[in-house]
Protein backbone atom coordinates (compact mmCIF):
# COMPACT_ATOMS: atom_id res chain seq x y z
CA UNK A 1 32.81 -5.41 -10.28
CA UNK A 2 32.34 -1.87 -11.70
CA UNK A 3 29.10 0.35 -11.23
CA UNK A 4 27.60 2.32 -13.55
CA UNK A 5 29.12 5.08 -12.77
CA UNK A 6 32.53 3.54 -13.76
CA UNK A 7 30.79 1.89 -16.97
CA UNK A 8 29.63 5.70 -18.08
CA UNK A 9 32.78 7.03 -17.51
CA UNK A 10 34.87 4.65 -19.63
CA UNK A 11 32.25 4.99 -22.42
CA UNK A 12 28.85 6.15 -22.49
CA UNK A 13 29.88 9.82 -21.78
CA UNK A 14 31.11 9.88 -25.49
CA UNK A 15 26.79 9.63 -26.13
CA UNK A 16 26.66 13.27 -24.04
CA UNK A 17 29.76 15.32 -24.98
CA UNK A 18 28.65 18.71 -26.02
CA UNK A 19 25.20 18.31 -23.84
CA UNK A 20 24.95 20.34 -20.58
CA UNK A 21 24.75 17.69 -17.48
CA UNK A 22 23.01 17.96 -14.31
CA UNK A 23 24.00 15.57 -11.44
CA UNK A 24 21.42 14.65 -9.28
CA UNK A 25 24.15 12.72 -6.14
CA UNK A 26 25.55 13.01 -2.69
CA UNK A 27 28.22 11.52 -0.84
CA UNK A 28 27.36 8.22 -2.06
CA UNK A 29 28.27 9.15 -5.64
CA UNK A 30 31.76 7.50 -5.40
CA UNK A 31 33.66 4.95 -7.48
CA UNK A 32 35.10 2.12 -5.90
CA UNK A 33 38.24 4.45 -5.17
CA UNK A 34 35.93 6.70 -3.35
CA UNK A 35 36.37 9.70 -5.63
CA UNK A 36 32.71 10.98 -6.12
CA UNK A 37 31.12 11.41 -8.87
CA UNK A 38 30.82 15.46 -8.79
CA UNK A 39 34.58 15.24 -9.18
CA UNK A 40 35.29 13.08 -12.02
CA UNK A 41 32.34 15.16 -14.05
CA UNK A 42 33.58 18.57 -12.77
CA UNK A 43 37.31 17.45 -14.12
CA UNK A 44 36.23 15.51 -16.93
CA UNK A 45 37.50 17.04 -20.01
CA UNK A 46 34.73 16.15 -21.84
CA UNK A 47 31.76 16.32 -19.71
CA UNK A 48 29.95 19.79 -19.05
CA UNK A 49 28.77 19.23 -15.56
CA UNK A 50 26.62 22.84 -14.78
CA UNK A 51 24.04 22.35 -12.26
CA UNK A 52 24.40 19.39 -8.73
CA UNK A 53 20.63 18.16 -7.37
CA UNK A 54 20.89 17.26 -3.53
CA UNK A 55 18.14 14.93 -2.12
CA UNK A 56 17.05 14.20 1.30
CA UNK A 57 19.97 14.80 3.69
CA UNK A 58 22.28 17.17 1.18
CA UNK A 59 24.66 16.79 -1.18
CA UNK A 60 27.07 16.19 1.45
CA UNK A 61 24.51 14.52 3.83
CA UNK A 62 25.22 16.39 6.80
CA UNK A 63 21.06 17.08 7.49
CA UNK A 64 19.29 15.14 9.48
CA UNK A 65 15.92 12.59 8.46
CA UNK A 66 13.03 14.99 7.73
CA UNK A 67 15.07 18.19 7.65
CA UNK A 68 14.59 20.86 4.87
CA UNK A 69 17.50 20.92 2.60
CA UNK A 70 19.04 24.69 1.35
CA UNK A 71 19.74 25.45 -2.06
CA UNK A 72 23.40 26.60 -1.97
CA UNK A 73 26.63 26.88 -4.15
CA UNK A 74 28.94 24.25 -3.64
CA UNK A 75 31.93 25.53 -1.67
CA UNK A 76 34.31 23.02 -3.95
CA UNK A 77 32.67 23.76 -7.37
CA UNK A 78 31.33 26.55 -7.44
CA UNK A 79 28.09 25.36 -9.26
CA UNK A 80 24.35 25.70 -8.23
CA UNK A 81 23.18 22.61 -5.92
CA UNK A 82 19.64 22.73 -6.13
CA UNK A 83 17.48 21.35 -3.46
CA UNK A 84 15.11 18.32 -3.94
CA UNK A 85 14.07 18.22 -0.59
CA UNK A 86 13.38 21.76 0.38
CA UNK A 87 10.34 24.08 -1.07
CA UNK A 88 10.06 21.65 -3.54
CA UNK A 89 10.61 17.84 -4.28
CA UNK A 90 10.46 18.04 -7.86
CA UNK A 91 12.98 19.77 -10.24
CA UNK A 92 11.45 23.40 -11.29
CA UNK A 93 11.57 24.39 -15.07
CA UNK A 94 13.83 27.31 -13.92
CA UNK A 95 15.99 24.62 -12.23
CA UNK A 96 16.10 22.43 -15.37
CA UNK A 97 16.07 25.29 -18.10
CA UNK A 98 20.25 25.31 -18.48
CA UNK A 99 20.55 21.51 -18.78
CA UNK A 100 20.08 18.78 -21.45
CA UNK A 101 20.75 15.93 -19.63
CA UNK A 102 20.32 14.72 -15.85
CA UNK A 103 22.37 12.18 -14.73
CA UNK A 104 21.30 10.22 -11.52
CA UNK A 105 24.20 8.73 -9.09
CA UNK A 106 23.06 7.59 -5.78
CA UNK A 107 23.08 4.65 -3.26
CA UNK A 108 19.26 3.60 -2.22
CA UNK A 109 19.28 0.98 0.49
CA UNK A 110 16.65 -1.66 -0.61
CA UNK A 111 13.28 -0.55 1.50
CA UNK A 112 10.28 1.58 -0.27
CA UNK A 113 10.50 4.18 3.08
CA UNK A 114 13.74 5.47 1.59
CA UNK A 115 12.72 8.55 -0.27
CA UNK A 116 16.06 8.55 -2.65
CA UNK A 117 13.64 6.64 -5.31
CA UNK A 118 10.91 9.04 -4.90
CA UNK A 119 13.28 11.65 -5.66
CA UNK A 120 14.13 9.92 -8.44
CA UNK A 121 10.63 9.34 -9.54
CA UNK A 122 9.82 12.93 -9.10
CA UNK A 123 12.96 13.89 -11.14
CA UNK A 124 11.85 11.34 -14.17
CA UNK A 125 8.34 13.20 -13.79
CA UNK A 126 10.07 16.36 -14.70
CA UNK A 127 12.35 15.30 -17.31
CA UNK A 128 9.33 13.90 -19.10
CA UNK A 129 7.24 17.03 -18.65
CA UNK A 130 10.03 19.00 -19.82
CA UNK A 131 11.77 16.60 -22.55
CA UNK A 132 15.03 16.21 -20.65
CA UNK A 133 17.42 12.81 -20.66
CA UNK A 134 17.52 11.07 -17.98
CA UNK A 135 20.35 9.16 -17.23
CA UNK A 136 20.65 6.45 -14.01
CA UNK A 137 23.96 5.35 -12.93
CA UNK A 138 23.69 2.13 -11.05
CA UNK A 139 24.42 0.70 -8.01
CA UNK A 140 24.01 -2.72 -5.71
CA UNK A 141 21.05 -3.53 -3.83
CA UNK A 142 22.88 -3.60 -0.81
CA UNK A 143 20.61 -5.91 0.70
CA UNK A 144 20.30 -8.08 -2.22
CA UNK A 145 18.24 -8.73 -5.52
CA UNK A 146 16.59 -11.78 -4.74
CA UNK A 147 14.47 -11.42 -1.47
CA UNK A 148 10.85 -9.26 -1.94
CA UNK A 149 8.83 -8.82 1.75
CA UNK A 150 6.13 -7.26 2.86
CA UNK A 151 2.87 -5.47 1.49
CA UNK A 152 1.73 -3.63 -1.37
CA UNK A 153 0.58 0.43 -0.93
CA UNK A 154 -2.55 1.46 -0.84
CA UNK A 155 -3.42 4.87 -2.59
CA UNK A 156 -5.37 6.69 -0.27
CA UNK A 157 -2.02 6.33 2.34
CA UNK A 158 0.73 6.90 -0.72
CA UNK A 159 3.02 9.44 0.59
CA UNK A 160 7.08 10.97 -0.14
CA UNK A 161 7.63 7.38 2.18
CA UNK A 162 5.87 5.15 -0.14
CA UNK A 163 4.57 6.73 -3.58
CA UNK A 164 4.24 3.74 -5.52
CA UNK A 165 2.26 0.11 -4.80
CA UNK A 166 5.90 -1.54 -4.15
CA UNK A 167 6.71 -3.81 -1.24
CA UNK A 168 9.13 -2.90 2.18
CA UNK A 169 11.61 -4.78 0.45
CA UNK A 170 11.75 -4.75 -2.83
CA UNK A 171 15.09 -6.58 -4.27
CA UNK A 172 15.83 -4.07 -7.08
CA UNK A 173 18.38 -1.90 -7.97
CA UNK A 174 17.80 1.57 -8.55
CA UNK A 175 18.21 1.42 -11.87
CA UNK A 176 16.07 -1.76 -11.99
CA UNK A 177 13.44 0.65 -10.30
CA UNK A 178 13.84 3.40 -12.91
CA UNK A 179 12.82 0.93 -15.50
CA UNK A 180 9.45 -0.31 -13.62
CA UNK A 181 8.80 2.93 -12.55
CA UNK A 182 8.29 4.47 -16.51
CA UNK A 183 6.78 0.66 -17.34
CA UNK A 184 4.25 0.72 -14.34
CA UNK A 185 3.70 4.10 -13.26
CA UNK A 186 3.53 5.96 -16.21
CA UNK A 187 7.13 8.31 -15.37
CA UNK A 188 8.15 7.91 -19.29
CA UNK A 189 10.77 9.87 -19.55
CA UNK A 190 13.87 9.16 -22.24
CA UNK A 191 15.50 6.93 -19.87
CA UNK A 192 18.96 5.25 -20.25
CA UNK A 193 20.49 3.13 -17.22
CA UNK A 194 24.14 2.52 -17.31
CA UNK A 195 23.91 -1.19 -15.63
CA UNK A 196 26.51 -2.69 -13.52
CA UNK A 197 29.38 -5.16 -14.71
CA UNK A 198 29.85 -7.67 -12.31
CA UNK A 199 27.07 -7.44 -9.59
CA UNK A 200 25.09 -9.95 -8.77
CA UNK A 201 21.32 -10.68 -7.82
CA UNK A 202 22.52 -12.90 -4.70
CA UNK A 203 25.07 -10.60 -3.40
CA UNK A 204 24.57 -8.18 -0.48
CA UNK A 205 26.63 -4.89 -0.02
CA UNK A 206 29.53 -6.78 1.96
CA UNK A 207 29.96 -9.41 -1.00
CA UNK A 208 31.29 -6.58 -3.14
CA UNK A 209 35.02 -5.23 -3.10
CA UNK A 210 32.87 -1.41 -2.71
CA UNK A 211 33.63 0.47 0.82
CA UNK A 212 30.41 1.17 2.48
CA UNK A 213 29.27 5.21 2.16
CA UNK A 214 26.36 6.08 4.90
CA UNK A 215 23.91 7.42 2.91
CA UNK A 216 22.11 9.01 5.45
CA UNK A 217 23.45 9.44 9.15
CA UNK A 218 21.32 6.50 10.62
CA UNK A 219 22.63 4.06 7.82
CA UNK A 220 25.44 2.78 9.50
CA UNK A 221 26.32 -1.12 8.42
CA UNK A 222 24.79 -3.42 6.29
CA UNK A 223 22.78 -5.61 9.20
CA UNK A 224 20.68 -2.09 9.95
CA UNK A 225 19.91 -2.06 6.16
CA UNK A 226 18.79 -5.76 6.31
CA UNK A 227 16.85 -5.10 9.54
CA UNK A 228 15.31 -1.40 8.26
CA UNK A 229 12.51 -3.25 5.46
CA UNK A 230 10.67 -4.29 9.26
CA UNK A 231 11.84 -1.90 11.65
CA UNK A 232 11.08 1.47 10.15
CA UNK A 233 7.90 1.09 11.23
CA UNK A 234 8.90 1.74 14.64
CA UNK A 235 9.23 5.38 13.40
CA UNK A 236 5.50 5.32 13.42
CA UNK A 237 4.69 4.57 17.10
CA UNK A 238 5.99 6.09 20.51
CA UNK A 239 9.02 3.31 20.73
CA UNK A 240 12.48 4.41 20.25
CA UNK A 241 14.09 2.97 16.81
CA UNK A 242 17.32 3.94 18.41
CA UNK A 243 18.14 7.26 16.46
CA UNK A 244 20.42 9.19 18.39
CA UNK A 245 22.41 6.00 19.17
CA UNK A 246 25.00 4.13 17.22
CA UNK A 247 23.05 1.22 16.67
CA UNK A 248 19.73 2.86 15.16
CA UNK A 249 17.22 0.42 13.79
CA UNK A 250 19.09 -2.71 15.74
CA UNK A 251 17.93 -0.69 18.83
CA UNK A 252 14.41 -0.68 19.72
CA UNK A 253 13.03 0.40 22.98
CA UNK A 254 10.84 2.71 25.42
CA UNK A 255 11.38 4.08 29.02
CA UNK A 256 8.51 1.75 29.97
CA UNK A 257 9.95 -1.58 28.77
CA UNK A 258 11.69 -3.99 30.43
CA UNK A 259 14.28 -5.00 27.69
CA UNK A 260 14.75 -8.65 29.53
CA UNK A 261 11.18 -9.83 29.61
CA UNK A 262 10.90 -8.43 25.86
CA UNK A 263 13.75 -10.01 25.02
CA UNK A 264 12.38 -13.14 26.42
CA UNK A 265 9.12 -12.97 24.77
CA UNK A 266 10.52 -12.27 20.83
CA UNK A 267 12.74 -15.18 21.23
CA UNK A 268 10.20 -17.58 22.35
CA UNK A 269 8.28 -16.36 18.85
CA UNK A 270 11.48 -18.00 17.48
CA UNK A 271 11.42 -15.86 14.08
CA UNK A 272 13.73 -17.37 11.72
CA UNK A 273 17.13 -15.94 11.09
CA UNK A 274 17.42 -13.34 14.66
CA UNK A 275 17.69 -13.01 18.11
CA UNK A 276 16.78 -10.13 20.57
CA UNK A 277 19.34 -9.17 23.56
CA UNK A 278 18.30 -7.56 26.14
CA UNK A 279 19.70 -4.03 26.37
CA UNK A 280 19.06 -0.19 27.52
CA UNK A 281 20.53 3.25 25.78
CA UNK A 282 19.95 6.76 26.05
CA UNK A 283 19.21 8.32 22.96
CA UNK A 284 20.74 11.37 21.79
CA UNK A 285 17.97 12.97 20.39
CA UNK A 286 14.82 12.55 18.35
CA UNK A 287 12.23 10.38 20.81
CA UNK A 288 12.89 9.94 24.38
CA UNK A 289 15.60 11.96 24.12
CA UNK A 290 18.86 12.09 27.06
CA UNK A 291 16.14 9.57 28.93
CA UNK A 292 17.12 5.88 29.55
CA UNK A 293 15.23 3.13 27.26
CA UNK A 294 14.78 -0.68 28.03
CA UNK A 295 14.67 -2.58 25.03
CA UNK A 296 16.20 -4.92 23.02
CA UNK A 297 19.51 -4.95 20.22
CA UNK A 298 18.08 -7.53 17.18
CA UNK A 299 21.04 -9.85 15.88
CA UNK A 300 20.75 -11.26 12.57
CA UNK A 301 21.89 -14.86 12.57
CA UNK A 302 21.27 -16.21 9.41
CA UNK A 303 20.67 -13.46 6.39
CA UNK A 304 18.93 -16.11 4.39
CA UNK A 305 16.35 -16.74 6.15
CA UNK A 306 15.63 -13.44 8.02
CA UNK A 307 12.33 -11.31 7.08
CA UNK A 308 12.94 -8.08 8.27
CA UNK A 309 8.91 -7.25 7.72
CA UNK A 310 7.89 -10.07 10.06
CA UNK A 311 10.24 -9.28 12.51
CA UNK A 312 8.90 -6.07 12.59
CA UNK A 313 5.54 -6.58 12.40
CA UNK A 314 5.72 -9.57 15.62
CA UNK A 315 7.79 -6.93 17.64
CA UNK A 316 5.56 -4.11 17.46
CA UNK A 317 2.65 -6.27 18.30
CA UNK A 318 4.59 -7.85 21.33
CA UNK A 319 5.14 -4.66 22.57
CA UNK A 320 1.16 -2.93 22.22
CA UNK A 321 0.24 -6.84 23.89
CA UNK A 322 2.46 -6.21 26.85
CA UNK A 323 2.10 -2.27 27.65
CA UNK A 324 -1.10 -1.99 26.63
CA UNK A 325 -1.26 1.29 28.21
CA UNK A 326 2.13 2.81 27.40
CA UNK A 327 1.96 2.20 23.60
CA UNK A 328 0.71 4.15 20.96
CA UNK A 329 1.13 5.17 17.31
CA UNK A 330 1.85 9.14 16.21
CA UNK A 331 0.34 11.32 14.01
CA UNK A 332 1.55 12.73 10.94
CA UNK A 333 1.36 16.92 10.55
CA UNK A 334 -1.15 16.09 8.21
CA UNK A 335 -3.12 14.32 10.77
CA UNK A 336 -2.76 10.99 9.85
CA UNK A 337 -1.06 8.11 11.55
CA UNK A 338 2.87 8.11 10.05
CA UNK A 339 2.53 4.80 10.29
CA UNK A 340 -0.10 3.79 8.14
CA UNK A 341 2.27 6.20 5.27
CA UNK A 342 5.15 3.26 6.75
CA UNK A 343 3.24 0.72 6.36
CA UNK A 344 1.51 1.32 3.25
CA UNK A 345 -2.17 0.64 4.46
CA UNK A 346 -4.23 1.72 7.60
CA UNK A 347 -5.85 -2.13 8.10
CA UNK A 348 -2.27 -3.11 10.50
CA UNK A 349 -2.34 -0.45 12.87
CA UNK A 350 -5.91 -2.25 14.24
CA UNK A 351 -4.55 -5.30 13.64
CA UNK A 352 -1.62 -4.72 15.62
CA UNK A 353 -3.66 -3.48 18.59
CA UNK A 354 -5.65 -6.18 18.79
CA UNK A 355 -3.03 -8.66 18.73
CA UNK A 356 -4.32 -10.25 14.92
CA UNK A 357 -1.59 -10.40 12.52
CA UNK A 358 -1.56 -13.54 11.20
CA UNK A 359 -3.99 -13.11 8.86
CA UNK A 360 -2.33 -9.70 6.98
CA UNK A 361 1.47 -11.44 7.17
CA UNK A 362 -0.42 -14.17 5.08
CA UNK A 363 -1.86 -11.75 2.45
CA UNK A 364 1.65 -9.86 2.26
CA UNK A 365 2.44 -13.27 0.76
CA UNK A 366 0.98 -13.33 -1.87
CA UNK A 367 1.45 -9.44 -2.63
CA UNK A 368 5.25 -10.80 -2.99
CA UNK A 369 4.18 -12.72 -5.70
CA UNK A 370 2.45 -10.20 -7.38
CA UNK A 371 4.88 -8.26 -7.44
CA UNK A 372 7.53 -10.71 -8.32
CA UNK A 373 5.84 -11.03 -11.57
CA UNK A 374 5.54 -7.64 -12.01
CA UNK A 375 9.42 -6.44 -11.68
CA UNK A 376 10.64 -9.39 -13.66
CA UNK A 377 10.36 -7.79 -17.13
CA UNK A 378 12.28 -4.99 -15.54
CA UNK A 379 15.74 -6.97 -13.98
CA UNK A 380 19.12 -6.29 -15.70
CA UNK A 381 21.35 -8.80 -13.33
CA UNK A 382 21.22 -12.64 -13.06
């Protein structure tokens, strides 16, 4: 297969010769050889690369979730990296003024938390304010095209995790998402995505002949991205989602829990596609930090029919059911619950303490459908 950036590069960068480029990437900007993207532009006889955008994380992803990002000059380069996730998370006119084009290379990994395409949608806000291309290079959904789960945002809870009514899991590429996002949501910008050859709507990351870049320190194999669409939302209560451990988002767990009887419990639910094993770990940092945590490790045994958002949502309300007095959900800065900004409405986090689900995993299903129907004028792979 070859991605876009591989597609641009043997062609389309004939369309921009003579045009000043910005490069909105980060480690994840590689071909399939893992050069990155900043270096084929920088050497590129033809392509005047002046300005790099970092997002979340840095340009060379070495900051952590949540942390503010520096505007620097890249050591390698020598060019201005400009910070999308610092003082401000949408390119400046002084940031844009000595560019013509920006040209967008990053790996998202298929859940609406990950703020990559809200970086992007800030970035096509700004080129249309400003009357700048816009160019997406695109990648695989590494968790597929074809599965959707989950529920729909509400606006008064639409947040940097979750800007736009789009489900956990959406099955789009980021280019895909480019497209909906100036057909939906009104970001219309002079957009041109540089599709894929080769990629398919069935395939997960692992299916392609690609090597696997982290593109953020927690995303560390393809079964966390699977599981992340449903267990994100542990980042929203006082349960460990196993950062500061090598198996973050697979990991879930307190210093109250007793990993075997949970363990017990969530396979008695019998969820399709996983299993929980009983486990304990000591995270690193972030929650419950250097302290030991029962819990459980979640095993995906059969991709196809796994939903990550179910598993998730049954978990969480397991755990409030059996430590009634232990559990709770945090609040944001802003003083509301982070996870009603997860979860995209404020209606679960009741739900979930009283142990009444059912109901809302039932309505998610048919906000799949709506939105099926909605992202299908906007699909560029079979």
């Amino acid at each position: 297969m070859k991605l876009g950036l591989d597609i641009f590069l043997e062609k389309n960068y004939e369309d921009y010769i003579g045009k000043r480029i910005g490069l909105v990437t980060n480690m994840t900007g590689v071909n399939k050889r893992l050069t990155p993207s900043i270096d084929l532009f920088f050497e590129h006889p033809d392509i005047d690369l002046v300005a790099l955008y970092a997002p979340e994380h840095g340009i060379r992803g070495d900051a952590k979730e949540g942390q503010k990002v520096e505007s620097i000059v890249d050591p390698i380069t020598n060019l201005s990296v400009h910070s999308l996730y610092g003082l401000t998370k949408k390119p400046t006119k002084e940031m844009l003024d000595n560019i013509d084009v920006l040209v967008f290379d990053l790996q998202d990994i298929g859940s609406r938390y990950y703020t990559f395409i809200y970086t992007m949608a800030y970035v096509m806000e700004a080129c249309k304010e400003l009357d700048k291309e816009f160019v997406v290079l695109d990648r695989p959904n590494p968790i597929s095209g074809e599965k959707i789960e989950g529920n729909l945002i509400e606006e008064d809870v639409q947040s940097f995790v979750g800007l736009f009514p789009i489900p956990n899991r959406h099955g789009m590429t980021i280019g895909e998402i480019a497209h909906l996002f100036k057909g939906e949501f009104g970001l219309k910008c002079n957009l041109t995505v540089i599709p894929m050859e080769g990629w398919e709507r069935n395939q997960y990351f692992d299916d392609t002949d690609l090597f696997w870049v982290a593109p953020s320190p927690n995303t560390t194999n393809i079964d966390m991205a699977i599981l992340y669409p449903g267990t994100c939302l542990i980042e929203g209560t006082n349960l460990s989602e196993g950062r500061g451990t090598t198996r973050p988002f697979e990991y879930i767990g307190a210093p109250f829990i007793d990993g075997y009887r949970l363990a017990k419990n969530f396979n008695e639910q019998k969820l399709s596609g996983v299993l929980a094993r009983p486990t304990s770990f000591i995270p690193t940092y972030q929650k419950h930090k250097d302290e030991i945590c029962g819990g459980i490790q979640l095993h995906i045994v059969d991709r196809g029919n796994f939903n990550a958002f179910e598993t998730g949502v049954v978990l969480i309300e397991l755990v409030a059911t059996m430590y009634p007095n232990d559990f709770y959900f945090l609040k944001h800065e802003n003083g509301k619950y982070f996870f009603d900004l997860l979860a995209g409405t404020k209606r679960l986090r009741d739900l979930l303490l009283k142990g009444d689900t059912e109901a809302f995993l039932l309505s998610c299903k048919e906000e799949v459908k709506t939105f099926h129907n909605q992202r299908e004028p906007y699909l560029l792979y079979n």
